[in-house]
N, C-alpha and C. Protein backbone atom coordinates (compact mmCIF):
# COMPACT_ATOMS: atom_id res chain seq x y z
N UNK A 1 0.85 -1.17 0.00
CA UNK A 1 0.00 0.00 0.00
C UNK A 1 0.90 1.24 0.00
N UNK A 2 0.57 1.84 -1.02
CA UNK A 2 1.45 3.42 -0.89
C UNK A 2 1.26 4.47 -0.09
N UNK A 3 1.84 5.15 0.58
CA UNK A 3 1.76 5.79 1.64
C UNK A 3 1.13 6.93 0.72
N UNK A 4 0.25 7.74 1.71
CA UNK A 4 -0.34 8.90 0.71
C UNK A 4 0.18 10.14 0.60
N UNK A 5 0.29 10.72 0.19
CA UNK A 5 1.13 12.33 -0.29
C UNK A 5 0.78 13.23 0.86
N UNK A 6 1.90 13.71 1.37
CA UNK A 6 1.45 14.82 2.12
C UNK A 6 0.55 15.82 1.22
N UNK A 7 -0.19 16.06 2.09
CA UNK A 7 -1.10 17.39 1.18
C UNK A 7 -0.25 19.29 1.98
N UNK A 8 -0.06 19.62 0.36
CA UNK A 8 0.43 20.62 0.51
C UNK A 8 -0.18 21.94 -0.12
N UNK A 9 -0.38 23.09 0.21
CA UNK A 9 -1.09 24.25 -0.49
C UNK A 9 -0.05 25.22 -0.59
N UNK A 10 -0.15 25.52 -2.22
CA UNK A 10 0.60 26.22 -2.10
C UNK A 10 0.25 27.74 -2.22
N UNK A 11 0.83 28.30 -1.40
CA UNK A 11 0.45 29.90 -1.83
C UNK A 11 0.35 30.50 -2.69
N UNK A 12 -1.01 31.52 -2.98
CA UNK A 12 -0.61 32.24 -4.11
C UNK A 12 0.92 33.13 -4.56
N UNK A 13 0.80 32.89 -5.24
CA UNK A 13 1.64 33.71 -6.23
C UNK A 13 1.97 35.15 -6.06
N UNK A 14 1.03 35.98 -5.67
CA UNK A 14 0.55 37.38 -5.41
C UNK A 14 -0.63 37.00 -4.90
N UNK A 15 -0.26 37.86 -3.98
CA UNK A 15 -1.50 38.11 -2.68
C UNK A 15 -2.14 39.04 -3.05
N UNK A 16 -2.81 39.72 -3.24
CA UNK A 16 -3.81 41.10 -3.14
C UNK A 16 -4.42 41.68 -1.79
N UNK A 17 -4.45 43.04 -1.94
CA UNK A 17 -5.68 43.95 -1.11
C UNK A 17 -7.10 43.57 -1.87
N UNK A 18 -7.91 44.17 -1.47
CA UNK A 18 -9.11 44.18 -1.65
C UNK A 18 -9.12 45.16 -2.99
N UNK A 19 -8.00 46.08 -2.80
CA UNK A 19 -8.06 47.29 -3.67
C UNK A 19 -6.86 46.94 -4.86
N UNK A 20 -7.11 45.71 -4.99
CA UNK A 20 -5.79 45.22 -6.14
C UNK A 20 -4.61 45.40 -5.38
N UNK A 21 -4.31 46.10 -4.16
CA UNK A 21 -2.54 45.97 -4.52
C UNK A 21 -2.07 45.02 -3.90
N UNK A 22 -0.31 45.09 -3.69
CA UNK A 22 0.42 43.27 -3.89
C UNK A 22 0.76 43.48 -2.84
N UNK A 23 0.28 42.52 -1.44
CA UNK A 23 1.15 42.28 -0.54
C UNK A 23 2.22 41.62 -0.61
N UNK A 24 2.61 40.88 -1.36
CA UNK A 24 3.99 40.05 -1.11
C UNK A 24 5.13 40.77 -1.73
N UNK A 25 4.86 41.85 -2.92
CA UNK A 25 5.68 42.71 -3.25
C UNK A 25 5.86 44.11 -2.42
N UNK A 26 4.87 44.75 -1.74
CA UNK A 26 4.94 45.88 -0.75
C UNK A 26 5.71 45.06 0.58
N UNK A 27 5.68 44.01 0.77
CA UNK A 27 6.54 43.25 1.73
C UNK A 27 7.93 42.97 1.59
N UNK A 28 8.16 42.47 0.32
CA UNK A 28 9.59 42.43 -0.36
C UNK A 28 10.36 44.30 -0.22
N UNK A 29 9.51 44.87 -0.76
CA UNK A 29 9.94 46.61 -0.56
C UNK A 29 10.53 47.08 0.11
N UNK A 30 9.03 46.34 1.67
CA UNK A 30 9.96 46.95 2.85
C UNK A 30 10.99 46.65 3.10
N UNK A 31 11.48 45.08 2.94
CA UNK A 31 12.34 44.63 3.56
C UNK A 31 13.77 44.78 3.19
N UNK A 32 13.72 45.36 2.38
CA UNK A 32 14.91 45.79 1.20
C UNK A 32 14.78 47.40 1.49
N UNK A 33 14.39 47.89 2.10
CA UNK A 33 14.38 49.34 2.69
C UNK A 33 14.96 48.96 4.16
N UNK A 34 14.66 48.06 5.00
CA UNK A 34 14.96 48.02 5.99
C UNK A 34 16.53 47.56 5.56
N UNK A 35 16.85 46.67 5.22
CA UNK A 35 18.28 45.95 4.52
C UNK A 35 19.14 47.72 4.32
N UNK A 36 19.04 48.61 3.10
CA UNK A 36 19.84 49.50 3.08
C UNK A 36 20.64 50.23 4.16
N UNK A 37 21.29 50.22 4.36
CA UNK A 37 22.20 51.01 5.18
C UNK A 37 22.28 52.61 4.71
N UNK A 38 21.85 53.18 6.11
CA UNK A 38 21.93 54.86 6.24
C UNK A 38 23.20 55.46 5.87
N UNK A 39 23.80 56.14 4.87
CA UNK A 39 25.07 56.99 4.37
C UNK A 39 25.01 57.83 5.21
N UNK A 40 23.99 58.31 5.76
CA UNK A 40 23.91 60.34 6.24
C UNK A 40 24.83 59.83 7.36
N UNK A 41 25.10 60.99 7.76
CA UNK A 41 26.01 61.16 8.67
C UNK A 41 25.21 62.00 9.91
N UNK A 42 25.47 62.23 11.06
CA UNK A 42 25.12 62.31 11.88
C UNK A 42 26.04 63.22 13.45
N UNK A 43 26.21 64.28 13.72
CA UNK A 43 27.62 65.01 14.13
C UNK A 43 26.93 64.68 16.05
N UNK A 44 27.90 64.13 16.39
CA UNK A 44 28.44 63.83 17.90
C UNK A 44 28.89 64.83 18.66
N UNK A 45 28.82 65.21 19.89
CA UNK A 45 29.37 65.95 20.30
C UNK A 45 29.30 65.57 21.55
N UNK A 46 30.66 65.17 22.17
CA UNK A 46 31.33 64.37 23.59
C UNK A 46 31.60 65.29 24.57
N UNK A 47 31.09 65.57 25.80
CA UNK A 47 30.76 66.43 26.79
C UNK A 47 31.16 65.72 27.63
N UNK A 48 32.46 65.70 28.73
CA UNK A 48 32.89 64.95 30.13
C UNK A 48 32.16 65.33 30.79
N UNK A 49 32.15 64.31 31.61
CA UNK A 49 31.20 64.85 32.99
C UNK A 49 31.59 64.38 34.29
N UNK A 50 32.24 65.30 35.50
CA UNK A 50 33.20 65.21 36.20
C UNK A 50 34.05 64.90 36.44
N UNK A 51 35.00 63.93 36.68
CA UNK A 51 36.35 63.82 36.53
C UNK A 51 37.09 62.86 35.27
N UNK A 52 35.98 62.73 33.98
CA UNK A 52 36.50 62.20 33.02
C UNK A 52 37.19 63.51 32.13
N UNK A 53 38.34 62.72 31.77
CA UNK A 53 39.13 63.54 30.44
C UNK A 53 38.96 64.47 29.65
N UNK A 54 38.71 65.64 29.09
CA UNK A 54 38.20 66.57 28.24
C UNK A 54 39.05 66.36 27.31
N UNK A 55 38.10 65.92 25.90
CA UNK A 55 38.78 65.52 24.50
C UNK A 55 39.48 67.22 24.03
N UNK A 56 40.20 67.03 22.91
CA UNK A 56 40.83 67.90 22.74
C UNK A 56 39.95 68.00 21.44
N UNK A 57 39.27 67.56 20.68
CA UNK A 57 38.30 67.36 19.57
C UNK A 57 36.89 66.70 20.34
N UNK A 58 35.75 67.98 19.86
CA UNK A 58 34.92 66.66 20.84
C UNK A 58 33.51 66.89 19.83
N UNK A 59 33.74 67.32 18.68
CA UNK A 59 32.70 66.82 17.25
C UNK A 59 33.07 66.32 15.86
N UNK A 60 32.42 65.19 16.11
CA UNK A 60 32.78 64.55 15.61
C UNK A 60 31.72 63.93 14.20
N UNK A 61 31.54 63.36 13.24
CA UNK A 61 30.68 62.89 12.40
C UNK A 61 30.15 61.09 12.19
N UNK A 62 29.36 60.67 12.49
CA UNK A 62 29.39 59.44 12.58
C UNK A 62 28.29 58.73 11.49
N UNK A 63 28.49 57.88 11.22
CA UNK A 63 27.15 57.39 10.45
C UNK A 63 25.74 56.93 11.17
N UNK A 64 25.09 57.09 10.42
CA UNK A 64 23.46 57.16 10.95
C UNK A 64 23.26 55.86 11.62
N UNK A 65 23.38 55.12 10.72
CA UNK A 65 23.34 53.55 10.87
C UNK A 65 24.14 53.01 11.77
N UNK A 66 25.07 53.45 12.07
CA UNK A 66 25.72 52.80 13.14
C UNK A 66 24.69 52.37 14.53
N UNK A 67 25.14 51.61 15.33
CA UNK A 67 24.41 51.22 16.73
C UNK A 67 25.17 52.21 17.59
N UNK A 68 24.40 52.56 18.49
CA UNK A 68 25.43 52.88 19.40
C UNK A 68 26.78 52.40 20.23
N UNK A 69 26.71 51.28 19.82
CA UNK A 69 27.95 50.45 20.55
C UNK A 69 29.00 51.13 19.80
N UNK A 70 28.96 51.19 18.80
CA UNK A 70 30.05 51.72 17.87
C UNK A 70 30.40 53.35 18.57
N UNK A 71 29.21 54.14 19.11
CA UNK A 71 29.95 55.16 19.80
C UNK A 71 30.56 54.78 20.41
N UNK A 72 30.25 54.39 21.57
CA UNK A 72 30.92 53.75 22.91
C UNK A 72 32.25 53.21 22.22
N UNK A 73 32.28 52.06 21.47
CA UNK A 73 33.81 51.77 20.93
C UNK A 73 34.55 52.90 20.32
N UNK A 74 34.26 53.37 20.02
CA UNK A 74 35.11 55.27 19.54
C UNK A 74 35.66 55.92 20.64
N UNK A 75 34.38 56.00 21.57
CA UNK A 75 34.85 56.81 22.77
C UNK A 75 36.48 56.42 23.25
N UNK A 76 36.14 55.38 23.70
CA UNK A 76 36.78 54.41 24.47
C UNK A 76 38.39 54.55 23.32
N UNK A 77 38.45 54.01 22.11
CA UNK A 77 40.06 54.41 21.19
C UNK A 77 40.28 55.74 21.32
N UNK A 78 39.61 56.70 21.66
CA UNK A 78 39.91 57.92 21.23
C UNK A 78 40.29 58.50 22.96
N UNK A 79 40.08 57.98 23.83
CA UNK A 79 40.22 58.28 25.32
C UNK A 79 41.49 57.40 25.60
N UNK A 80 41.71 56.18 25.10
CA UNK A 80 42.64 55.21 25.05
C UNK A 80 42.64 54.63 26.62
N UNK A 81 40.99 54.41 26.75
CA UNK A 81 40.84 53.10 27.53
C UNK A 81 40.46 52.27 27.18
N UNK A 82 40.75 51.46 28.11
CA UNK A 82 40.71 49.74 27.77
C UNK A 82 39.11 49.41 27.95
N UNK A 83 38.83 47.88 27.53
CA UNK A 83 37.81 47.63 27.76
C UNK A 83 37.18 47.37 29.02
N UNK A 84 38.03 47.23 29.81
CA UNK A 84 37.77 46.79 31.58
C UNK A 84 37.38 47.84 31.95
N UNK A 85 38.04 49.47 31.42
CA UNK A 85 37.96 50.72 32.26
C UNK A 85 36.47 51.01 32.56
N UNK A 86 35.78 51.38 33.40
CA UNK A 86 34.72 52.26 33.46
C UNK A 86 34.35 53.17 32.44
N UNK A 87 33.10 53.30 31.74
CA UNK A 87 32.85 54.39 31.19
C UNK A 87 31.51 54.36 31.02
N UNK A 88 30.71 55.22 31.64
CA UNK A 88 29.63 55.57 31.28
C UNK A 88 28.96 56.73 30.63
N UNK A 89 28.19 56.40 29.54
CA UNK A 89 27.32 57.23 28.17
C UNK A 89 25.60 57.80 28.92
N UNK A 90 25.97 59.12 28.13
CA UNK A 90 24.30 59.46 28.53
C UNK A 90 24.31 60.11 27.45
N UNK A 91 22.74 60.68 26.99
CA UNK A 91 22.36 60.92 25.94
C UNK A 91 22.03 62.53 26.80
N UNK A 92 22.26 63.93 26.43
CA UNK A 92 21.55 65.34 26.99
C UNK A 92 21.83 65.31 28.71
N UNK A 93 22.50 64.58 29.05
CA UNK A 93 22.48 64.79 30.28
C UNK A 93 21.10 63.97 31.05
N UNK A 94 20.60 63.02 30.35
CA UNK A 94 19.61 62.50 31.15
C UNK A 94 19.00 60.57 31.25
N UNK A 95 19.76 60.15 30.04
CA UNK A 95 19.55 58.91 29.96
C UNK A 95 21.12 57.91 29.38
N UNK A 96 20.61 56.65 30.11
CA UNK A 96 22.08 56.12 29.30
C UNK A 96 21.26 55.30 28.06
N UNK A 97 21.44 55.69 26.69
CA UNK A 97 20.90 54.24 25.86
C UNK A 97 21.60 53.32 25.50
N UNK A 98 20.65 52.43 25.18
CA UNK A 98 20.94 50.95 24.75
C UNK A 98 22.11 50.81 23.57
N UNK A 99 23.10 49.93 24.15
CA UNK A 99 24.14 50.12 23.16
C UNK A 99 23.38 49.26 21.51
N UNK A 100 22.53 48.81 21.52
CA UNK A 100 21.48 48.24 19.86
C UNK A 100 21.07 49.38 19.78
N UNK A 101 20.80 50.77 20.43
CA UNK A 101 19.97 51.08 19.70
C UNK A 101 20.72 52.12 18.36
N UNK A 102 19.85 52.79 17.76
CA UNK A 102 20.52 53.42 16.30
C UNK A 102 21.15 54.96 16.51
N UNK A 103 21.95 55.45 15.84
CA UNK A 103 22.13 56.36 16.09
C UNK A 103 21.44 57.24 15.70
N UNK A 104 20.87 56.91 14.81
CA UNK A 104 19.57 57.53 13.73
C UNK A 104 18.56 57.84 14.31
N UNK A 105 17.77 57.04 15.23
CA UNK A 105 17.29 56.75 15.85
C UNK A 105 17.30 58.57 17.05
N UNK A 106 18.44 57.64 17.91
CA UNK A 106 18.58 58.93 18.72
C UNK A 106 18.90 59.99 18.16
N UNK A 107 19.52 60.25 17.36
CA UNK A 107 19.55 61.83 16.70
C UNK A 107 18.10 62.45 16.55
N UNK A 108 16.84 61.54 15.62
CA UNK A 108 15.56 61.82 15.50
C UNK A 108 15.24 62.21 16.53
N UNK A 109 15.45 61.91 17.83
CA UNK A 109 14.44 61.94 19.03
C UNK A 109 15.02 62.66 20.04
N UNK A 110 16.13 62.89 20.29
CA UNK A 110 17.53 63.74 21.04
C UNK A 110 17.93 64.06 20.73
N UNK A 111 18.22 64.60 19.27
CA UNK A 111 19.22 66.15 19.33
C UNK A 111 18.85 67.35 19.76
N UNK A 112 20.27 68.38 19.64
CA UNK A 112 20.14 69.50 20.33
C UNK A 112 20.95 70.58 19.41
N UNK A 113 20.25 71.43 18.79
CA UNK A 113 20.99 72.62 17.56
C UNK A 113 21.69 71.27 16.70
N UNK A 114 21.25 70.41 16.31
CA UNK A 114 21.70 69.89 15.40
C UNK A 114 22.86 68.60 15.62
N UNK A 115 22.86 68.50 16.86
CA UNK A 115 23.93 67.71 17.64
C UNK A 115 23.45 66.78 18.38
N UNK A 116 24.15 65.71 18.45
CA UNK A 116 23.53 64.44 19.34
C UNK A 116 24.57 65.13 20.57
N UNK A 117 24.03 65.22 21.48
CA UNK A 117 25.03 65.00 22.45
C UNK A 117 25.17 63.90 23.73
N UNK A 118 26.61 63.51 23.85
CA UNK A 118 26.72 62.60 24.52
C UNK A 118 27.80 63.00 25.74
N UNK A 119 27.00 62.83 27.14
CA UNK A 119 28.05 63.20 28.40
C UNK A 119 28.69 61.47 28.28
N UNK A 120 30.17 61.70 28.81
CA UNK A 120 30.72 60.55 29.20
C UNK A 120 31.50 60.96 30.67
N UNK A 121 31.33 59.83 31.11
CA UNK A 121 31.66 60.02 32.86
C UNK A 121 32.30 58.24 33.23
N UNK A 122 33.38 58.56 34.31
CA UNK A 122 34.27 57.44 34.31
C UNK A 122 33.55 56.42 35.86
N UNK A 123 31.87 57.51 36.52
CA UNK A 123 31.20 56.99 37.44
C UNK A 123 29.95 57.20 36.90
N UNK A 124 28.96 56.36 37.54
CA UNK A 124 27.98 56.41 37.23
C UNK A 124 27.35 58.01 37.85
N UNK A 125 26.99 58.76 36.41
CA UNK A 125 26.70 60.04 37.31
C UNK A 125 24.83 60.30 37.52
N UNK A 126 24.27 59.49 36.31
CA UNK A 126 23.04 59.65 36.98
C UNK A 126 22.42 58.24 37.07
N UNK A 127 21.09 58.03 38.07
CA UNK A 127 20.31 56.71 38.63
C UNK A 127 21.11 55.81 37.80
C-alpha cells in the first residue's frame, strides 16, 4: 500500500488587497528598505562629565546607521581606555541608551541645535 502524499497548499503567487494591490511585493519593498544602510552622517558631540578627560576634539561625524555600541567603541580608542575601564554614556544629560539602539534613531528623538550630544563620565553620574 502506498503511503499517501502529504497534502500541501501552495500559496498564491501574489496576494492582493481588496483594492488590487500586492502584498507580497509591498513586503519584499519593505524589507529591502529596511536591509539598506543609512550613508547620512550624523555630528556627535562628547561632553565629560566630572572627573573624566576633556577631549581635545569633541565633534565629531558618525554614520546614521551605526548602533550605538560603535559610539561607545570610539569613545573608548579615542580616550585610550581599555575595555575593563569604566565608562559611562548618557544621551543630553539625562539617559544612558541601549548600546542596539541606532544612532539615527537617537539623533531623530535627542538632538540638540543639530547635535547628538553625549556626556561621558568614568562613574555612574546619573540613577
Amino acid at each position: 500500500m502506498a503511503s499517501p502524499e502529504p497534502h500541501s497548499r501552495a500559496l498564491p503567487s501574489a496576494w492582493t488587497y481588496s483594492d488590487g494591490g500586492n502584498i507580497l511585493q509591498e513586503a519584499q519593498e519593505a524589507l529591502e528598505n529596511y536591509k539598506k544602510k543609512d550613508g547620512n552622517k550624523v555630528v556627535v558631540r562628547f561632553k565629560a562629565v566630572g572627573n573624566a578627560p576633556i577631549m581635545k576634539q569633541n565633534f565629531y561625524k558618525i554614520t546614521a546607521s551605526n548602533r550605538f555600541q560603535a559610539v561607545i567603541q570610539f569613545l573608548r580608542k579615542e580616550l585610550g581606555w581599555k575595555q575593563g575601564d569604566p565608562l559611562f554614556t548618557y544621551i543630553n544629560l539625562a539617559f544612558s541608551p541601549a548600546p542596539d539602539d541606532t544612532v539615527a534613531n537617537l539623533f531623530k528623538s535627542f538632538s540638540t541645535e543639530g547635535h547628538l550630544i553625549v556626556n561621558y563620565s568614568t562613574t555612574a553620574a546619573w540613577g
